[in-house]
Each structure stands twice: as C-alpha cells, then as structure tokens.
Protein backbone atom coordinates (compact mmCIF):
# COMPACT_ATOMS: atom_id res chain seq x y z
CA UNK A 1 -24.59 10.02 22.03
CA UNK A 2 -24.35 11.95 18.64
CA UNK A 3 -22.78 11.33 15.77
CA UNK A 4 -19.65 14.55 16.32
CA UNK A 5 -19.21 12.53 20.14
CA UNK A 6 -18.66 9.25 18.68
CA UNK A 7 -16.68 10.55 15.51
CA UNK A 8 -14.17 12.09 17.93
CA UNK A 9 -14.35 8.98 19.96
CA UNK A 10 -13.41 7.05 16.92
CA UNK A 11 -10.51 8.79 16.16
CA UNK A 12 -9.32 9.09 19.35
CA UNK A 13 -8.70 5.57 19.46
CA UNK A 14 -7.68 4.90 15.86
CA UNK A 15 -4.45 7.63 16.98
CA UNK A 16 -4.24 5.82 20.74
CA UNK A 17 -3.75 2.01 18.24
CA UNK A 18 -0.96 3.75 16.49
CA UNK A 19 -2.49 4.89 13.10
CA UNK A 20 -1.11 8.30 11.97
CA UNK A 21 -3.96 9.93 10.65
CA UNK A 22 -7.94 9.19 10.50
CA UNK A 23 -10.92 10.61 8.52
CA UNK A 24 -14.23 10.05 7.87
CA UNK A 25 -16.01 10.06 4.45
CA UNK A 26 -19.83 9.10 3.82
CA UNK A 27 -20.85 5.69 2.58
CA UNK A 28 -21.49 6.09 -1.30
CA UNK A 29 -20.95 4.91 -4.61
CA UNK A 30 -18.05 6.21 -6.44
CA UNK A 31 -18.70 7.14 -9.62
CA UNK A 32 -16.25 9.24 -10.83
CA UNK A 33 -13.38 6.23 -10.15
CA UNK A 34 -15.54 3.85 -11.41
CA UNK A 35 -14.95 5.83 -14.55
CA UNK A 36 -11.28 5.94 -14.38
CA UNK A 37 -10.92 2.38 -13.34
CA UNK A 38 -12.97 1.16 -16.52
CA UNK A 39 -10.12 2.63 -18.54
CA UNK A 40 -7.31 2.22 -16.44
CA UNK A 41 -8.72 -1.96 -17.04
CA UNK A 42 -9.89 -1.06 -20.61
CA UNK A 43 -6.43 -0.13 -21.71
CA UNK A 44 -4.79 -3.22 -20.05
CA UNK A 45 -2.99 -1.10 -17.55
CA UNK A 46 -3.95 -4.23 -14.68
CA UNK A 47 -1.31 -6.50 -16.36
CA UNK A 48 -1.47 -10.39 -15.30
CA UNK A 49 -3.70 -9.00 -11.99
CA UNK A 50 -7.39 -10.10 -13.25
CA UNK A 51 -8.51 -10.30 -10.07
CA UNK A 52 -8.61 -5.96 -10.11
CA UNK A 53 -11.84 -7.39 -13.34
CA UNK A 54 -13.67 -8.85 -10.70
CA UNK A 55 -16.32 -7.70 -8.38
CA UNK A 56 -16.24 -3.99 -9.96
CA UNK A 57 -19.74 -3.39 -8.72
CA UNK A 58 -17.96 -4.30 -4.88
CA UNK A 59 -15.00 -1.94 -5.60
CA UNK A 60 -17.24 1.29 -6.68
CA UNK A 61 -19.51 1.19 -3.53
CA UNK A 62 -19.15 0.22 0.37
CA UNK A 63 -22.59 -0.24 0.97
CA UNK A 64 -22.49 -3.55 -1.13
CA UNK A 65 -19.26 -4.51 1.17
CA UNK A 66 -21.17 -3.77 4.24
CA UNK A 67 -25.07 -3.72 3.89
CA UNK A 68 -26.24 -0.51 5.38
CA UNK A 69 -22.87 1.41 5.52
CA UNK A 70 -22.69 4.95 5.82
CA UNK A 71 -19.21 5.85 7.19
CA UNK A 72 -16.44 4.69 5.59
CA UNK A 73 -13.05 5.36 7.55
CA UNK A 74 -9.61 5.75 6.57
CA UNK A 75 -6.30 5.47 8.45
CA UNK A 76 -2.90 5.77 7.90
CA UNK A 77 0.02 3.80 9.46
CA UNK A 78 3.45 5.21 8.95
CA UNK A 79 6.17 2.32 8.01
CA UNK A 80 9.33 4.63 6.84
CA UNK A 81 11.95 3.23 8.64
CA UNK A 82 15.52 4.50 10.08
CA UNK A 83 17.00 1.60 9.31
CA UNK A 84 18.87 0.78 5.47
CA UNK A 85 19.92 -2.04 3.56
CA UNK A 86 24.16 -2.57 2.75
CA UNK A 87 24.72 -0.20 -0.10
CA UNK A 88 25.43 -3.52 -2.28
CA UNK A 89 22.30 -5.51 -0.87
CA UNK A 90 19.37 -6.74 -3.75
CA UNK A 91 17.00 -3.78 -2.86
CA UNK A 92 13.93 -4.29 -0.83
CA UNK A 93 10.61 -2.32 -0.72
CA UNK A 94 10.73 -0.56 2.67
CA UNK A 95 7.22 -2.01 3.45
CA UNK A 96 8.87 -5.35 3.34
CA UNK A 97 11.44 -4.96 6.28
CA UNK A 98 9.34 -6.42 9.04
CA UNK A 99 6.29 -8.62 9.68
CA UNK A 100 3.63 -8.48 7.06
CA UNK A 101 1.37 -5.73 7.69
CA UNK A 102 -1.90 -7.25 6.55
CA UNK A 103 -1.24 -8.90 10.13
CA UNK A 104 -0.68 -5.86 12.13
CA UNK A 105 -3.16 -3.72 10.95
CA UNK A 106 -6.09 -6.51 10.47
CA UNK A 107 -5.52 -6.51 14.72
CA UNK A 108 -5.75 -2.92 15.03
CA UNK A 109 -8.89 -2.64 13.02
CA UNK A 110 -10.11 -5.37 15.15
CA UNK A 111 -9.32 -3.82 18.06
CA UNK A 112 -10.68 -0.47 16.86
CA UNK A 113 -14.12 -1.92 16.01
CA UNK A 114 -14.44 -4.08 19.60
CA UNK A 115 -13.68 -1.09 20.56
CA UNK A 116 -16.69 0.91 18.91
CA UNK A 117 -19.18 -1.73 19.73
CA UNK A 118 -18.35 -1.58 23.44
CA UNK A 119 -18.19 2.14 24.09
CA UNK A 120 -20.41 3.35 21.24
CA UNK A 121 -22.80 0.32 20.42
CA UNK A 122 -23.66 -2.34 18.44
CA UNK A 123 -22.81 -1.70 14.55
CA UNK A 124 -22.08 -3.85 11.78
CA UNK A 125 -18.63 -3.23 9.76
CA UNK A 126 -15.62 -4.39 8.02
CA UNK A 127 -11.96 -3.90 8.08
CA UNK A 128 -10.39 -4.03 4.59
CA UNK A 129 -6.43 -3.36 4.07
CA UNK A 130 -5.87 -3.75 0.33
CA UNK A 131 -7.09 -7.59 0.19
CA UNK A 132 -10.80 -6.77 -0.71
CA UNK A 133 -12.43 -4.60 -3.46
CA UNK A 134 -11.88 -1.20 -2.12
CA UNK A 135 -10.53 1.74 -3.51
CA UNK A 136 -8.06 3.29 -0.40
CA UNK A 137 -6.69 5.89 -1.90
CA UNK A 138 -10.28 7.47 -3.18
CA UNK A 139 -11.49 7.37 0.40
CA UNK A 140 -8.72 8.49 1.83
CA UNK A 141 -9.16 11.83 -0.94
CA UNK A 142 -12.72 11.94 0.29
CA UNK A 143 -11.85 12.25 4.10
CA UNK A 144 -9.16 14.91 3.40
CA UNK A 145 -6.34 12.82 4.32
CA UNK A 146 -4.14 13.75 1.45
CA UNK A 147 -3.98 13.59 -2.67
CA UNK A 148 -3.12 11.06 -5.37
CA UNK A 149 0.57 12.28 -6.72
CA UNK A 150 1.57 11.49 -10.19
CA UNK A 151 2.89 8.46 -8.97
CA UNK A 152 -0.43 6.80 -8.25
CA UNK A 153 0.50 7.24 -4.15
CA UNK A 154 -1.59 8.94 -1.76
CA UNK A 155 0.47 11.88 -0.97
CA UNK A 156 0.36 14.08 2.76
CA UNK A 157 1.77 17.31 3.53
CA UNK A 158 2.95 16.35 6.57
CA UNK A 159 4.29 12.72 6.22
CA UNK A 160 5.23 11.99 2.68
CA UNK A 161 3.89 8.64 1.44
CA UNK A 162 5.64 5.82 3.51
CA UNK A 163 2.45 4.37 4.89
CA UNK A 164 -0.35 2.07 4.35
CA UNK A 165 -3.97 2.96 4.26
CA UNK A 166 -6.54 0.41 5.31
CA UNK A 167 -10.25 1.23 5.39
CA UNK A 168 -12.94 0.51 8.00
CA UNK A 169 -16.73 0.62 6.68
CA UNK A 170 -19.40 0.82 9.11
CA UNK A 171 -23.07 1.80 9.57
CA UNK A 172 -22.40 3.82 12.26
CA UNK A 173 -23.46 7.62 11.77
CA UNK A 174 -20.32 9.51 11.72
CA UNK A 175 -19.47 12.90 10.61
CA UNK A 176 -17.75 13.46 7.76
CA UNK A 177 -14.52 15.23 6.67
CA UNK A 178 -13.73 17.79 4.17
CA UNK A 179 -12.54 15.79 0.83
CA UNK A 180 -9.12 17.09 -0.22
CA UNK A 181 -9.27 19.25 -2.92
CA UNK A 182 -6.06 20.26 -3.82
CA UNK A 183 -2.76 18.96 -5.44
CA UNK A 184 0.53 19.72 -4.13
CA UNK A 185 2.43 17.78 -7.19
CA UNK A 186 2.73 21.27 -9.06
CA UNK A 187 4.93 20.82 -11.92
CA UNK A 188 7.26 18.10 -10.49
CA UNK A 189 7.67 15.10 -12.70
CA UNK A 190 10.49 13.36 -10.32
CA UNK A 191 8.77 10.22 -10.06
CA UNK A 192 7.80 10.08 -13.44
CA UNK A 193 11.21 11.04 -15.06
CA UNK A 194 12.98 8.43 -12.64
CA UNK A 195 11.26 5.43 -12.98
CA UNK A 196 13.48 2.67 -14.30
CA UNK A 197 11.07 1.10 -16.55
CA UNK A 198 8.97 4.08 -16.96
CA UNK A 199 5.72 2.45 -15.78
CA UNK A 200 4.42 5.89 -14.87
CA UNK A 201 2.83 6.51 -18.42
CA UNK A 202 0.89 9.74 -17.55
CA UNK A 203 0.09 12.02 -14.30
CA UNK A 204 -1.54 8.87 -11.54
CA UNK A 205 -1.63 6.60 -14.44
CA UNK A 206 0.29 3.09 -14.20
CA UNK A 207 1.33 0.54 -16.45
CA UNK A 208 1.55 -2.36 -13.96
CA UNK A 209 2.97 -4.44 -16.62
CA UNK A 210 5.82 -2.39 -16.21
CA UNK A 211 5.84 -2.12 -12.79
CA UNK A 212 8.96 -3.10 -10.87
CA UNK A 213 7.04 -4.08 -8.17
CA UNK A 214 4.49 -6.24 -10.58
CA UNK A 215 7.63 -7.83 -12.08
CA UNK A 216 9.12 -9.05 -8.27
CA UNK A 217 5.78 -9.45 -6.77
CA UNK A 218 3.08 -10.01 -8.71
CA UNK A 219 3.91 -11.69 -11.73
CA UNK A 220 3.43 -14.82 -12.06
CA UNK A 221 5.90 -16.16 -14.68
CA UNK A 222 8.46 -18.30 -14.50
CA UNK A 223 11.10 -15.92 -15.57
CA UNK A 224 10.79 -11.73 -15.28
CA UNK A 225 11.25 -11.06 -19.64
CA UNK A 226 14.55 -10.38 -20.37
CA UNK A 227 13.87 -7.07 -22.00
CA UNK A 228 13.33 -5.94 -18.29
CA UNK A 229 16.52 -7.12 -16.77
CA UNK A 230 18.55 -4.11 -17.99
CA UNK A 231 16.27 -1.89 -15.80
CA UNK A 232 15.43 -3.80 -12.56
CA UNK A 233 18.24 -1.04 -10.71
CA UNK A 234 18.84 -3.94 -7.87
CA UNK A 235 15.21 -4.65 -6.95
CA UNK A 236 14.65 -7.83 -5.55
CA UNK A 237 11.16 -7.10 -3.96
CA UNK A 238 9.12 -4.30 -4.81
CA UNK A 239 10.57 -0.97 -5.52
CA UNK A 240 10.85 2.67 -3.64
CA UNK A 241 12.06 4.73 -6.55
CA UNK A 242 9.30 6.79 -7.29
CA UNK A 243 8.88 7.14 -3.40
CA UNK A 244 11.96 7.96 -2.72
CA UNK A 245 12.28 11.17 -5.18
CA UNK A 246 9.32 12.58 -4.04
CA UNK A 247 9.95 15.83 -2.38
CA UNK A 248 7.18 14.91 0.01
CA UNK A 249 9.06 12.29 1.46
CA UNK A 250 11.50 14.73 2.60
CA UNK A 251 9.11 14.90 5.47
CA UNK A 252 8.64 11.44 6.17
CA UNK A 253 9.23 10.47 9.74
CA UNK A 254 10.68 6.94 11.28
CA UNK A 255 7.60 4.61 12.31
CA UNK A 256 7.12 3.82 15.97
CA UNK A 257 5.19 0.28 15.47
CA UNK A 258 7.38 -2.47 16.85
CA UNK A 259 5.96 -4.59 14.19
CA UNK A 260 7.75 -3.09 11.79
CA UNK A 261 11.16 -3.52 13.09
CA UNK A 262 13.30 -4.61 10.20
CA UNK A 263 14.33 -8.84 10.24
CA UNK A 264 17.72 -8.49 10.23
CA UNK A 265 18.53 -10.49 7.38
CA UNK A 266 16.78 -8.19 5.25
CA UNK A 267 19.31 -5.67 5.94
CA UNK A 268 22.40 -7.37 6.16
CA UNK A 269 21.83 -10.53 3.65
CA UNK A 270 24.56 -10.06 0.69
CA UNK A 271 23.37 -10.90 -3.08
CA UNK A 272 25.21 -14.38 -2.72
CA UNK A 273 24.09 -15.20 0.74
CA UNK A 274 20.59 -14.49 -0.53
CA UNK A 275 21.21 -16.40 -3.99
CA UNK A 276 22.42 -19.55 -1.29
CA UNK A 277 19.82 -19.22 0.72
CA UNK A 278 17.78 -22.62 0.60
CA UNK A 279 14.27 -22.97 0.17
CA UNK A 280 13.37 -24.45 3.77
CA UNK A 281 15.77 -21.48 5.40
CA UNK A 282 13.53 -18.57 3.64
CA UNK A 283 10.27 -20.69 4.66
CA UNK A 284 11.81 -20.27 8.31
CA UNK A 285 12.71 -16.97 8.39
CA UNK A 286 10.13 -15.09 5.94
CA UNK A 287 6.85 -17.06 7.40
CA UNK A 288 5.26 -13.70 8.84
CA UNK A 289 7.14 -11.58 6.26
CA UNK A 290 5.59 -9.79 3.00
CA UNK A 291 8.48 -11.41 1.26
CA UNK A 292 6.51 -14.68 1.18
CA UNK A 293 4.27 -13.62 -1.16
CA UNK A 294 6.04 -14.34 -3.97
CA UNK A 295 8.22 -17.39 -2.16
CA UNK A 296 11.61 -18.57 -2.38
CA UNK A 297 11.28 -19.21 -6.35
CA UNK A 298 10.06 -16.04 -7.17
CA UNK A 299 12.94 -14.11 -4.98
CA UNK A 300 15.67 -16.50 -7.08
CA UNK A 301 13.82 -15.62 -10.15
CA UNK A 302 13.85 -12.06 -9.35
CA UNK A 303 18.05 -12.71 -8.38
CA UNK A 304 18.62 -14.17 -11.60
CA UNK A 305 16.82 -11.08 -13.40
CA UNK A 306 19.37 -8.88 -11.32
CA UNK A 307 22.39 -11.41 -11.96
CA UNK A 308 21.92 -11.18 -15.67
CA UNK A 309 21.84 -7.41 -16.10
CA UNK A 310 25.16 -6.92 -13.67
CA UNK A 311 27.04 -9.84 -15.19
C-alpha cells in the first residue's frame, strides 16, 4: 500500500471520528519557531507558565517526541456552540461549556491510531492535544490548514477559529500537504484594538501576563492584582474577546460533537448562585469539566476580581 493510499485512508477516518479538517506535514525540526519562541521566552512573554522553559529541544522537533517520526498530523475539532450564557452571567470561554476536551479528543486520536495499525500496519506514534511540548499551531501552518492571526489563533477561511487542534506524530510514510502561505488578517487590528487588557502587544505576539485567560486560568496567585480588576469585562474563565471580533468567526459553524453539549449550569448559573456555590457542589458538577482546572478557589478568586470592579 503506498504512502498517497494510506494518507487518504488516514484522513478519511480522522473526518468519519468527527475532526473538521486534517493535514499532513513532514517530521522535522522547526527552526524558524524555535527562533521566535526563544524571544517570545526571552522577553518574559510566558508569564508564571515555566513549564513553556522546559524541554525546548522536545517542542522544536517531533522526531525526539516519537523516535523515527516522519508524519506529523494535524486536526481540527470545531467547539463553537449555538448555545449562550444569560446576558448578566460571569463570562465563560466557549471551550469550557461541556466536558473537558483533552478527554474527547485523547479517544479519538486513540481510536484514529488503532485504527491505522489495523488497516494500515504496525507504526509507532503519539497523540498530543496541547499537554506535551508541541507547537499546534506551526504544524497545523505546515499542513495548510490555516494561518496564525494577529491574535496568536490559528485562523481558517472556512471555519473561523472556534476549534482545537491536537497533533498525531507517527513514523508512518505519509504524504504531505502544501504549508499555508498566506495571511488573510490584512490590515484588521480588531482583536488587537479590543482586548481588555491589551495583552496582544504586537501582530501574533502575547503578553500572557496580561492575558485574561492567564489571569482566570493559569495563574497561580492567590488573588488576580488589583490593577487588573478594572478590565476583567465579566470573565470568570478564560476569555473569547479577541475571538469573537474576528471577522473570520463570522463563518464559524455550531459543533456537532455531543461532548460538547453545554452543562447547563454553565449557562444559566447567576453571579450569586455561582459566588454560593460550595466547594463540594462545583467538585460534583465540574469533575469532567475544563473549569476544574483552576478549582473552586480559583473561580471565587476570579468572582471576587469581577465583584470588585462592578461594586
């Protein structure tokens, strides 16, 4: 069987699992983003996340992932959903309204490399969905998927940027895509102009420090610094903003993965129900969501930041 067969095979299954888009990009070091990420750490730009310092060598080239790699592939799994939050609800990244999708899609790679090894053959690979040392959005470039928008998003013609990319690297000989060479950002500087905290501090370049999404998710702190509070705009996990003035997005369509179904509470919860909600109740009703991540403390610390700035 050749390598065009088997490529075709692949993605043939990756769309039949429910991933919106695949491509195919050959297994090498990246040097050019190894460049860019030096400085983008250099310059502090990481914040509190030191774990983005370690294992560079990992981050800037599959085969070290995967010994003998030389495909990697990308997919895409839409998660824009029809549902919305009350108008006066603490806001929550759309990502966030159902199960955690480090679950979902960890099964679907699984599923899509059983399914290589039984119809293809025997190959060694890895499924990675933004919990390991890979650079998504550079492989997802490289397989022509889409581009990097001045927000630091993958962008698509077709589908906006509502969806998460997850990469699987294999040694299996595939054939590889066109990289996408163009930008379709033009001269729009939406995302950049409307960022609360203006954490967009040039074209693709982040300040995760400032971050709205950092503050509610990633930070560690007991308290999200006060100078912040008067620009959190209602976040209470993660933020959309620079998502949802995208033009691109226009073209976004609703998700079809049952996964993803919103838990009601995230849409119907008012600030004081959420703000009463007791530790043990969040435990029960958050254990398979993304909302975890930064537990019931970190949700009332993110309240409070909210709280402060509307009182």
């Amino acid at each position: 069987m050749n390598a065009t067969h088997n490529t075709q095979l692949v993605k043939n299954e990756a769309l039949r699992l429910g991933f919106m888009s695949c491509g195919v990009a050959v297994a090498t070091q990246l040097d050019d983003d190894a460049r860019r990420l030096e400085r983008w750490l250099a310059n502090g730009r990481n914040a509190g996340m030191e774990y983005m310092e370690r294992n560079f060598d990992l981050r800037i080239d599959p085969r070290k992932l995967v010994p003998g790699a030389k495909s990697v592939i990308t997919l895409l799994l839409n998660y824009f959903p029809e549902a919305t939050q009350l108008t006066e609800a603490p806001k929550i990244a759309k990502y966030a309204y159902g199960i955690d999708y480090h679950f979902v899609i960890r099964d679907k790679l699984n599923e899509l490399l059983g399914y290589v090894n039984t119809h293809i053959g025997a190959v060694e690979g890895r499924g990675f969905v933004d919990s390991a040392p890979v650079l998504e959005r550079s492989w997802a470039v490289r397989s022509g998927l889409g581009w990097v928008g001045k927000n630091g998003n993958l962008l698509t013609k077709s589908n906006g940027s509502f969806f998460f990319i997850a990469t699987l690297i294999t040694d299996l000989d595939l054939v590889p895509d066109n990289p996408f060479e163009t930008n379709h950002c033009g001269t729009c500087t939406r995302c950049i102009d409307e960022c609360p905290t203006d954490a967009i501090v040039s074209p693709t370049i982040i300040d995760a420090g400032k971050c709205i999404s950092y503050l509610t998710i990633e930070l560690k702190d007991a308290l999200i610094p006060s100078e912040m509070h008067s620009k959190m705009d209602g976040w209470m996990f993660g933020c959309d903003v620079c998502q949802d003035v995208c033009p691109w997005n226009k073209f976004s369509k609703q998700h079809t993965e049952s996964a993803f179904t919103p838990i009601p509470q995230i849409l119907n919860l008012e600030k004081s129900e959420w703000e009463e909600m007791t530790e043990d109740a969040f435990r029960k009703i958050f254990k398979n969501s993304p909302l975890k991540r930064t537990k019931w403390k970190g949700i009332q610390r993110n309240l409070l930041a909210i709280k402060e700035y509307k009182s």
